[in-house]
Protein backbone atom coordinates (compact mmCIF):
# COMPACT_ATOMS: atom_id res chain seq x y z
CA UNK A 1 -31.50 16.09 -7.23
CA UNK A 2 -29.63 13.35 -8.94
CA UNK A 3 -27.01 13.11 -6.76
CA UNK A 4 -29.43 13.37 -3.39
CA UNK A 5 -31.34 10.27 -4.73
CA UNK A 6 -27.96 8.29 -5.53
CA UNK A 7 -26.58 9.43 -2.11
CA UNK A 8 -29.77 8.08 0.02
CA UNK A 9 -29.53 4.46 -2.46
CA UNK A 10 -25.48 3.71 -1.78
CA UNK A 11 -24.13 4.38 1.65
CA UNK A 12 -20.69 5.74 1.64
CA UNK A 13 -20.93 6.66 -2.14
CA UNK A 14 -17.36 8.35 -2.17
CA UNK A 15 -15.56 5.57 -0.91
CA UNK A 16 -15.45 4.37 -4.90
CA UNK A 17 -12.43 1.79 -4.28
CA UNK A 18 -14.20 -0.18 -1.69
CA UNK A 19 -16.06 -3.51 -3.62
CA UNK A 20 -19.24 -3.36 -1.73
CA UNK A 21 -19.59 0.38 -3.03
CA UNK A 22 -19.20 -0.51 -6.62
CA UNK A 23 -21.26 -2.96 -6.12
CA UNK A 24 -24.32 -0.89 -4.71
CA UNK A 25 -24.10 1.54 -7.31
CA UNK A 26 -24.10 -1.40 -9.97
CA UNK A 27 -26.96 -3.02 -8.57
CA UNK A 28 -28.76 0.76 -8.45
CA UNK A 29 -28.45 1.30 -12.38
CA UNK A 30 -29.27 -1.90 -13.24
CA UNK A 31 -32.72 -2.17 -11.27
CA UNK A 32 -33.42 1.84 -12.68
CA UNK A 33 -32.59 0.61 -15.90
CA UNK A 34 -35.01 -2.04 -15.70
CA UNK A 35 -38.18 -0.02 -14.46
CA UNK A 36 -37.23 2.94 -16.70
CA UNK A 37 -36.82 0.81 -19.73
CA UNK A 38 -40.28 -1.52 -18.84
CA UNK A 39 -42.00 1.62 -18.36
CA UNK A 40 -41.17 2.98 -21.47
CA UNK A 41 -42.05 -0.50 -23.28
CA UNK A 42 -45.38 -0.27 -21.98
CA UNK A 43 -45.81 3.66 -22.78
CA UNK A 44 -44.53 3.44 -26.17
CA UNK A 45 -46.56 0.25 -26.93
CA UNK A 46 -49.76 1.96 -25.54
CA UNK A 47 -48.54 4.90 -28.26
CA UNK A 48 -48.18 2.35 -31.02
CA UNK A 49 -51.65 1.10 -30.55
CA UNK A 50 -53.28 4.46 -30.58
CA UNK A 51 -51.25 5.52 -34.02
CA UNK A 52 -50.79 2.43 -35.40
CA UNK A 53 -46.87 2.80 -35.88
CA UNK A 54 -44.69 0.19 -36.18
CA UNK A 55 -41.80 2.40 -35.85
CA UNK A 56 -43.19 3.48 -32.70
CA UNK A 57 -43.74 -0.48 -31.91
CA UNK A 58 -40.48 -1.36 -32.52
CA UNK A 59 -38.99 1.38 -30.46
CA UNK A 60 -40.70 0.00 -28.01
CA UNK A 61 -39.27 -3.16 -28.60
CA UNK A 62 -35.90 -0.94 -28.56
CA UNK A 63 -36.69 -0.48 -24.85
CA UNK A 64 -37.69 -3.65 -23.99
CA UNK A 65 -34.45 -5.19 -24.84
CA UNK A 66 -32.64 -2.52 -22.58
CA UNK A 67 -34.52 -4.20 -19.68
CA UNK A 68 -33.39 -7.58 -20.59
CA UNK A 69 -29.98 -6.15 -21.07
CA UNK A 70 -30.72 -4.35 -17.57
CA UNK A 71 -31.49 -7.99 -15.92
CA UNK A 72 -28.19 -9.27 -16.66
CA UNK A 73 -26.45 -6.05 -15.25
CA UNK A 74 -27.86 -6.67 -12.08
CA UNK A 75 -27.51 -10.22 -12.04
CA UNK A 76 -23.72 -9.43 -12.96
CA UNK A 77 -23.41 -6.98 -9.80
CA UNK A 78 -25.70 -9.51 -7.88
CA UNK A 79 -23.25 -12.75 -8.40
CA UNK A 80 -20.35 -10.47 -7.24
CA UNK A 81 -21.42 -9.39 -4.25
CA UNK A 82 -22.41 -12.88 -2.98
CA UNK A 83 -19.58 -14.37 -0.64
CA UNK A 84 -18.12 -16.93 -2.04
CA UNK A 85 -17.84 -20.28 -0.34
CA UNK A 86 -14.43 -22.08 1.00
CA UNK A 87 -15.01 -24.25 -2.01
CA UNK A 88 -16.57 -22.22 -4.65
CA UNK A 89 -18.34 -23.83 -8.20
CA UNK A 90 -17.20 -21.50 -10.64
CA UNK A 91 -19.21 -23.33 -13.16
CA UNK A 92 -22.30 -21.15 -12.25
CA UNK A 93 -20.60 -18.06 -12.78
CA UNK A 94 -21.00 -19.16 -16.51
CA UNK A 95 -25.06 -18.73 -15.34
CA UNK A 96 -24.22 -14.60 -16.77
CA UNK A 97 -23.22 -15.81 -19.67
CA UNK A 98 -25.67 -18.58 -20.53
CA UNK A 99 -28.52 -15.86 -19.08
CA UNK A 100 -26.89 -13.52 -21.85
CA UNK A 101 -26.89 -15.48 -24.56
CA UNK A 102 -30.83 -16.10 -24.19
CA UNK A 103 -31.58 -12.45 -24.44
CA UNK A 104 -29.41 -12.03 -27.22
CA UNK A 105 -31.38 -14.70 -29.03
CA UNK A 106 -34.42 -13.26 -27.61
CA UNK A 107 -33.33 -9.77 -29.51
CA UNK A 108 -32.06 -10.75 -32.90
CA UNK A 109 -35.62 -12.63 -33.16
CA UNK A 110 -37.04 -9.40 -32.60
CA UNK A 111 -35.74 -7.39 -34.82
CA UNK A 112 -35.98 -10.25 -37.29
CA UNK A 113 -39.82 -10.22 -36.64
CA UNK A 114 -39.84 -6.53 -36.60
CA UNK A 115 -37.94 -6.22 -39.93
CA UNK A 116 -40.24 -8.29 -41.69
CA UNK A 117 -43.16 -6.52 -40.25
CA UNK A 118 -42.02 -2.92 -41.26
CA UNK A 119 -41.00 -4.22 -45.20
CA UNK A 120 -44.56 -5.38 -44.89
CA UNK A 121 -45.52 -1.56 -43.67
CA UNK A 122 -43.40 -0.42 -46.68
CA UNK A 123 -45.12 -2.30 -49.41
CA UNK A 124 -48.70 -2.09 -48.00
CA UNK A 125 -48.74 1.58 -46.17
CA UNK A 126 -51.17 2.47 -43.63
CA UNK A 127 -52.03 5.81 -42.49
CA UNK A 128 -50.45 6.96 -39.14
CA UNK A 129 -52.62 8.77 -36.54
CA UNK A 130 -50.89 10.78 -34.74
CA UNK A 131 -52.08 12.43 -31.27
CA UNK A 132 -50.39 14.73 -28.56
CA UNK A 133 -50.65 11.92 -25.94
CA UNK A 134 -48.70 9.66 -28.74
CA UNK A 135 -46.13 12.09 -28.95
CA UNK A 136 -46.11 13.25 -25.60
CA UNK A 137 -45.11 9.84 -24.51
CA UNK A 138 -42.16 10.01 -27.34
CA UNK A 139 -40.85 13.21 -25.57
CA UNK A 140 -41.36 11.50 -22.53
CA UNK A 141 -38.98 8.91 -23.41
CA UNK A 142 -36.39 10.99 -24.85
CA UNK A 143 -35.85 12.99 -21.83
CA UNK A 144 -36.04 9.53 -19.69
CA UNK A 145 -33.12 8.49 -22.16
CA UNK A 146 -31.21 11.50 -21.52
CA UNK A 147 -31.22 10.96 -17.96
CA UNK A 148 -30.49 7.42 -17.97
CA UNK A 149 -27.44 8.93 -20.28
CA UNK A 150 -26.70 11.78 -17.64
CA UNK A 151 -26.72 8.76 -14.36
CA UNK A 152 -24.98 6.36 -16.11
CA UNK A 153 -22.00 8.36 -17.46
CA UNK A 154 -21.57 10.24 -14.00
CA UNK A 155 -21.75 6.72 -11.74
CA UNK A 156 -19.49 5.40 -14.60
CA UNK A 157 -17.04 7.78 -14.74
CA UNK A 158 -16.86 7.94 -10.88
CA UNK A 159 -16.53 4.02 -10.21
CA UNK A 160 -14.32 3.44 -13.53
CA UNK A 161 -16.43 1.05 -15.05
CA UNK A 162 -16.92 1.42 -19.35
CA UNK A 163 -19.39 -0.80 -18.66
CA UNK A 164 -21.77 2.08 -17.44
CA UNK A 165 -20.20 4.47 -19.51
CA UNK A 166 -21.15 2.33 -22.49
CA UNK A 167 -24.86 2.12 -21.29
CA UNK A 168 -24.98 6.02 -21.16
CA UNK A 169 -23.79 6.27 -24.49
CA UNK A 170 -26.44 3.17 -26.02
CA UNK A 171 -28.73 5.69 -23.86
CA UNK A 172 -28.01 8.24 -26.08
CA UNK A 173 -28.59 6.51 -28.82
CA UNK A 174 -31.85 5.38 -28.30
CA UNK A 175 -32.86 9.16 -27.58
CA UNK A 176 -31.82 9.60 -30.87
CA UNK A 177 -33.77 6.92 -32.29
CA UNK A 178 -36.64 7.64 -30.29
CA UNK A 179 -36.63 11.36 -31.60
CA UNK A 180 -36.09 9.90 -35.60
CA UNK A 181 -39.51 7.82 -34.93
CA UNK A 182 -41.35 11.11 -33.25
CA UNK A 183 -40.15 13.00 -36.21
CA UNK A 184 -41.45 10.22 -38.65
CA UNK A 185 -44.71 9.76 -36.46
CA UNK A 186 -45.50 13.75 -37.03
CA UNK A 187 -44.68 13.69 -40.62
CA UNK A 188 -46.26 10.94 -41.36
CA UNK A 189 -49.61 12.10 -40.15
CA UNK A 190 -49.35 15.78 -41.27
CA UNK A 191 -47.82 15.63 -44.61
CA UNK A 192 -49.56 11.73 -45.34
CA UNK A 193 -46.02 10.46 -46.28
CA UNK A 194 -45.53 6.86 -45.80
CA UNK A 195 -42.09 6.81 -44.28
CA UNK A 196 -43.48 5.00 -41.39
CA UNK A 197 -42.27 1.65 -42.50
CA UNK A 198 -39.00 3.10 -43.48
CA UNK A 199 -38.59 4.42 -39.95
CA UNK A 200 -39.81 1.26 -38.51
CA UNK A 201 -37.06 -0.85 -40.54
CA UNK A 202 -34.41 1.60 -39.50
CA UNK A 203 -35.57 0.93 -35.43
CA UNK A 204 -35.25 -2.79 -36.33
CA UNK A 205 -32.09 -3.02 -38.20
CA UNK A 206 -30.92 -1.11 -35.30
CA UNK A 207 -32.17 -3.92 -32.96
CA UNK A 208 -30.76 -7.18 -34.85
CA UNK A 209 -27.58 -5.06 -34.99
CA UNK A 210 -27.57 -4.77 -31.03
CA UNK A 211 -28.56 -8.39 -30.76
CA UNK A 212 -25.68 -9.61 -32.99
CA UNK A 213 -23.12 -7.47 -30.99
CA UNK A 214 -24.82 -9.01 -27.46
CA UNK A 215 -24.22 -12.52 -29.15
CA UNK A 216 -20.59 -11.64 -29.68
CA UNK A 217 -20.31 -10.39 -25.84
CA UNK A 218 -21.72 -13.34 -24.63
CA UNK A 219 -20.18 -16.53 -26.77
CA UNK A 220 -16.96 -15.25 -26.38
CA UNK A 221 -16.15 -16.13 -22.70
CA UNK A 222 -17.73 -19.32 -23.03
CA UNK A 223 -15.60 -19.95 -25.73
CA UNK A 224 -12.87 -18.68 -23.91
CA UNK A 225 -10.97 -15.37 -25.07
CA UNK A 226 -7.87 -13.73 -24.17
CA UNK A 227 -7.95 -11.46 -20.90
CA UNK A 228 -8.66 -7.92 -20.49
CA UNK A 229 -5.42 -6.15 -21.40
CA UNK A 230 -6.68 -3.77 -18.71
CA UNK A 231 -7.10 -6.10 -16.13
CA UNK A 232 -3.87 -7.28 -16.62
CA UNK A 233 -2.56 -4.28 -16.62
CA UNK A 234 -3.85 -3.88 -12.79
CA UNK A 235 -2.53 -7.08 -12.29
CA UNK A 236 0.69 -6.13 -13.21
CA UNK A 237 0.51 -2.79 -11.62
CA UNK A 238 -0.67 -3.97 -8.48
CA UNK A 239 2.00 -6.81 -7.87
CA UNK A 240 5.34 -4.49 -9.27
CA UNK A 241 3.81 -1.84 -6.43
CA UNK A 242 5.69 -4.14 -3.76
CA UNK A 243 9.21 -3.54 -4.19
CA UNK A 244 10.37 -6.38 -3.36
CA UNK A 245 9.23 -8.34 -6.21
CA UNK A 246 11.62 -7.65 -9.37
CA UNK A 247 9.22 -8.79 -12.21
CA UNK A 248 6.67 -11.28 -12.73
CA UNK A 249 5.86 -13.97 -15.89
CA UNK A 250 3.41 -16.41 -16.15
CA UNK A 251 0.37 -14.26 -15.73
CA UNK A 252 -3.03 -16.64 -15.95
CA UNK A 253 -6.43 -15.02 -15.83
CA UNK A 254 -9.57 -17.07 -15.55
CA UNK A 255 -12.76 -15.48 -16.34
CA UNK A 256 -15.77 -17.57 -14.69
CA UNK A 257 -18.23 -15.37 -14.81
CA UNK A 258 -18.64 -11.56 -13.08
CA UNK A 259 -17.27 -12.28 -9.80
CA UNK A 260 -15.40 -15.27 -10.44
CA UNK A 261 -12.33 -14.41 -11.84
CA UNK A 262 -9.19 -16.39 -11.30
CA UNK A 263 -5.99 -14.68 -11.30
CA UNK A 264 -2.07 -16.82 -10.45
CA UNK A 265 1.35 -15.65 -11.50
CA UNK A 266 5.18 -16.16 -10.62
CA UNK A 267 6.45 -13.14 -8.81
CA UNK A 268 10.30 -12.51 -9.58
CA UNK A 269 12.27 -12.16 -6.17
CA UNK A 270 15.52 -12.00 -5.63
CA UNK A 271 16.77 -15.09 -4.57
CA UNK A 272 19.41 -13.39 -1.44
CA UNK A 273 16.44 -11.50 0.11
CA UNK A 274 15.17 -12.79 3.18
CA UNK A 275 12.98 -15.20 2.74
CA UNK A 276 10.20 -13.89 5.64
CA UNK A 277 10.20 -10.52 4.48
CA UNK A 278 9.81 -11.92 0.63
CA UNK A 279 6.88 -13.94 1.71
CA UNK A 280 5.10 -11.03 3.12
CA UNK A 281 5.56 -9.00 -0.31
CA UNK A 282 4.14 -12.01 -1.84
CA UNK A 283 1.04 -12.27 0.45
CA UNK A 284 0.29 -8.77 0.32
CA UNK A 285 0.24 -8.83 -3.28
CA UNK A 286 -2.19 -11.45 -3.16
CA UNK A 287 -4.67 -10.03 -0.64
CA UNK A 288 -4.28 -6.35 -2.29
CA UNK A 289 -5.37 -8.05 -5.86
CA UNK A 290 -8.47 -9.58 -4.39
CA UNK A 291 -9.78 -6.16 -1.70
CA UNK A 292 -9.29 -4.38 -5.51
CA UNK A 293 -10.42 -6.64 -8.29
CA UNK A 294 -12.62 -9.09 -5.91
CA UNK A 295 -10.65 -11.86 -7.97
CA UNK A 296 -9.48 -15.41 -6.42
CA UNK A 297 -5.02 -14.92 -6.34
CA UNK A 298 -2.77 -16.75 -6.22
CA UNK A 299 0.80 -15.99 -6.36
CA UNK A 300 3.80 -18.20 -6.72
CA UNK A 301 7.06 -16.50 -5.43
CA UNK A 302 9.74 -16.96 -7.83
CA UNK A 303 13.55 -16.68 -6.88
CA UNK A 304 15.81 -15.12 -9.17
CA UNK A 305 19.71 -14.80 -8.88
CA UNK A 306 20.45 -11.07 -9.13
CA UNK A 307 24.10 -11.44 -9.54
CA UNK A 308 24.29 -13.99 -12.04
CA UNK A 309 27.02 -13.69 -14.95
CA UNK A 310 25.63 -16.41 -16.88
CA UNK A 311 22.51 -13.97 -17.46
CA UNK A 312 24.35 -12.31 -20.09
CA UNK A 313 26.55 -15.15 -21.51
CA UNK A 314 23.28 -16.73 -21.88
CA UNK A 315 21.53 -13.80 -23.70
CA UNK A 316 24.41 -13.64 -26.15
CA UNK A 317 24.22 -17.04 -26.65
CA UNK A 318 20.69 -17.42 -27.50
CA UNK A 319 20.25 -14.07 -29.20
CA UNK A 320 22.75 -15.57 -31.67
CA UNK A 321 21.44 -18.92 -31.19
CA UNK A 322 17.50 -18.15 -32.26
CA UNK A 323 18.62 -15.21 -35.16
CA UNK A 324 20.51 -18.39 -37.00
CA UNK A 325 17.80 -21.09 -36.41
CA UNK A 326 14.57 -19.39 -35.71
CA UNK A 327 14.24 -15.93 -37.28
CA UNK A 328 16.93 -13.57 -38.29
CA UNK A 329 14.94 -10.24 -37.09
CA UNK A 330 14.34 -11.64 -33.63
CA UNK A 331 15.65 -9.58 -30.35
CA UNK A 332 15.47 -11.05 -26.81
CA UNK A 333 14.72 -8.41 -23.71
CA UNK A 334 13.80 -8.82 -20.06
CA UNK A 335 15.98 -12.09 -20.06
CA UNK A 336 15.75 -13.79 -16.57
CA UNK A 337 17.28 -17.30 -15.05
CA UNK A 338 15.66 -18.67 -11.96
CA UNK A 339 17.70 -21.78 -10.63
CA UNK A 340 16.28 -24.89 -8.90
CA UNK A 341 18.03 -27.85 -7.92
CA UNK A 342 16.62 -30.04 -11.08
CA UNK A 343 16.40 -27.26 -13.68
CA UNK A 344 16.57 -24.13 -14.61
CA UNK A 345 13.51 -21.64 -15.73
CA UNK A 346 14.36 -19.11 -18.39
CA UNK A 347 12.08 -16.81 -18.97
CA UNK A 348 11.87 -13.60 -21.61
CA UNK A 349 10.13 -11.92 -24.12
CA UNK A 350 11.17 -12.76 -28.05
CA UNK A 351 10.18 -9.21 -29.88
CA UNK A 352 9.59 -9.58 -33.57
CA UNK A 353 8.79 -7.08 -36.04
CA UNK A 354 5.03 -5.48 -36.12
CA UNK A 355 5.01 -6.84 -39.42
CA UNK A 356 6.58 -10.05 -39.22
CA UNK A 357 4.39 -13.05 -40.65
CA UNK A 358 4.99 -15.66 -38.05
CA UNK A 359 1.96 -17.21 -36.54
CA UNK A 360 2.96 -16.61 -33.25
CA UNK A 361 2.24 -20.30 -31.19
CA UNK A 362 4.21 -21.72 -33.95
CA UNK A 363 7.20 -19.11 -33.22
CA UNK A 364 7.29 -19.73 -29.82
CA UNK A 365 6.95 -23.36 -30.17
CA UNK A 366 9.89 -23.38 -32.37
CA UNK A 367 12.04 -21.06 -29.80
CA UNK A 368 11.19 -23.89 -27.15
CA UNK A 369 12.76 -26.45 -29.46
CA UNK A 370 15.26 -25.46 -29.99
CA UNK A 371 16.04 -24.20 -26.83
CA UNK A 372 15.39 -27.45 -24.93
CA UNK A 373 17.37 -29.07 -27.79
CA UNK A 374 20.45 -26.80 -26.95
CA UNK A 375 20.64 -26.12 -23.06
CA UNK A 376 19.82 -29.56 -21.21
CA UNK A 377 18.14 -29.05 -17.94
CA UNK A 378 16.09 -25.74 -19.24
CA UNK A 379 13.33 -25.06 -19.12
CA UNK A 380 11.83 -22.11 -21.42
CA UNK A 381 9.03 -19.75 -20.90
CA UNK A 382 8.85 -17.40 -23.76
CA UNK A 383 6.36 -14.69 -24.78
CA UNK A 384 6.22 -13.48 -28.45
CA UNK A 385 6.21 -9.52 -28.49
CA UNK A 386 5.74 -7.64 -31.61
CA UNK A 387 7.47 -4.18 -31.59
CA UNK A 388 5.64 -1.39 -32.25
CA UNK A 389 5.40 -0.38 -36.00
């Protein structure tokens, strides 16, 4: 049944490497997620009233901030299926962002409120009515969880995207939590316990915990953060797959917002190929990173000489150059020279131990110096690699 609805929502639901079918199941869990999760508010709030449970209350809260959460899904999926424009502002793809930090305000205020309202419960108890329709609704929403769980982690698991796969399992937790508050509700009213508050605060840590970690999420690109290792990984995978480029360095990613992200790098050629055929390696690589991560490219082509001695006169020379100066436990790999007719790039990766206690800007500032300082007319580009402990 689950995967007849799906199939009648996104056309061509198999073909899960095309954009515009990522897309359409993106945009399908976020609007579910926000009409399952309003519907539940509403159900659970209606329960509240009847019982007078603020556990139940703030479980519906719970749900409420799964909508908002929901909102900026879609909007996510929504900004990156629109076309961009020859000249694109990639300012508003910080619009996400911005969008998320609001809710994430919006929820740590809520759980503040909610925690203060439930110690309140706890030092002044009140007697909890419970009724099947009250805890009908409960079951209700712990099944509606589960499937949210069941959708998510299938369309996840199919597309590749932990972002769904992450909803499922928050989906799962709130079935949990919505089955701690049904127990408490029943309890409560058959045994006249007053754990109702206790429940309650439990619900609302629970939601100023989520709000905190949505805060996180959403500060951090604005602040700016280091990429994806995954994505770059694709990157990387996805430009090596022509064979015609050797290697690449200077791998930039941009993150502007869902949709918006900015990819350039040098691509290592061999500098006796022909030049036509080297291009075309290099433009395919381009157009192949944006059909599969729907990112801006752009890739410089690099020339390297292949047959070079002074590629390993020069990694003798600077392995024994940095060890005395720089750090005796240092070890130079992937060594590279690419020529120009005013100076010459040199590009590799300095490994250090796992444990080493360089900060590692100042390390590679310090490799630059002194290798600037010893070959005129280089020009270094060094990344600091810590071997695996």
């Amino acid at each position: 049944m689950l995967k007849k609805m799906i199939r009648n929502v996104v056309q061509n639901g198999d073909a899960v490497n095309d954009i515009s079918v990522r897309h359409s199941y993106g945009i399908f869990c976020g609007i579910s997620g926000i009409l399952l999760n309003t519907l539940l508010f509403f159900g659970k709030y209606f329960a509240s009233v009847i019982t007078g449970s603020v556990a139940i209350l703030a479980d519906a809260f719970n749900n409420l901030t799964d909508a908002g959460s929901s909102c900026i899904t879609l909007l996510g999926f929504l900004l990156a299926r629109k076309k961009r424009s020859k000249a694109p502002s990639f300012d508003s793809g910080k619009y996400e962002y911005y969008g998320s930090l609001l809710i994430a305000a919006a929820i740590i205020l809520t759980g503040i409120l909610l925690v203060i309202r439930s110690v309140q419960r706890i030092l002044t108890p009140t007697e909890v009515q419970s009724t099947f329709l009250s805890c009908m609704i409960l079951v209700v929403g712990i099944l509606v969880k589960l499937f949210m769980a069941l959708y998510n982690n299938g369309i996840g698991k199919k597309i590749g995207s932990a972002a769904m796969e992450a909803t499922a399992a928050d989906s799962i937790s709130d079935a949990v939590i919505a089955a701690i508050v049904l127990m408490s509700t029943i309890v409560s009213a058959l045994l006249h316990l007053p754990i109702d508050g206790y429940a309650s605060l439990a619900v609302s840590l629970f939601i100023t915990y989520s709000g905190l970690y949505a805060l996180r999420d959403a500060v951090a690109p604005l602040l700016g953060q280091l990429p994806d290792p995954d994505i770059a990984n694709q990157v990387r995978s996805i430009v090596l797959s022509h064979p015609e480029i050797l290697n690449i360095h200077n791998l930039i990613i941009h993150d502007y917002g869902p949709g918006r992200l900015v990819v350039s790098l040098h691509a290592e050629v061999p500098g006796n190929g022909n030049i036509y055929r080297l291009h075309d390696a290099v433009d395919s690589a381009e157009n192949e990173l944006r059909e599969t991560l729907g990112c801006l490219a752009t890739v410089h082509m690099a020339p390297i000489d292949t047959d070079d001695n002074r590629v390993s006169a020069a990694l003798t020379f600077l392995t024994d150059k940095l060890r005395a100066e720089v750090c005796a436990d240092l070890s130079i790999r992937d060594l590279r020279l690419i020529p120009g007719t005013t100076h010459t790039v040199i590009v590799f990766d300095a490994m250090i131990p796992a444990d080493a206690s360089y900060e590692e800007e100042e390390l590679r500032s310090r490799i630059c110096q002194v290798i600037l300082a010893s070959m005129p007319n280089c020009y270094p580009e060094v990344t600091i690699v810590r071997a695996a402990s």
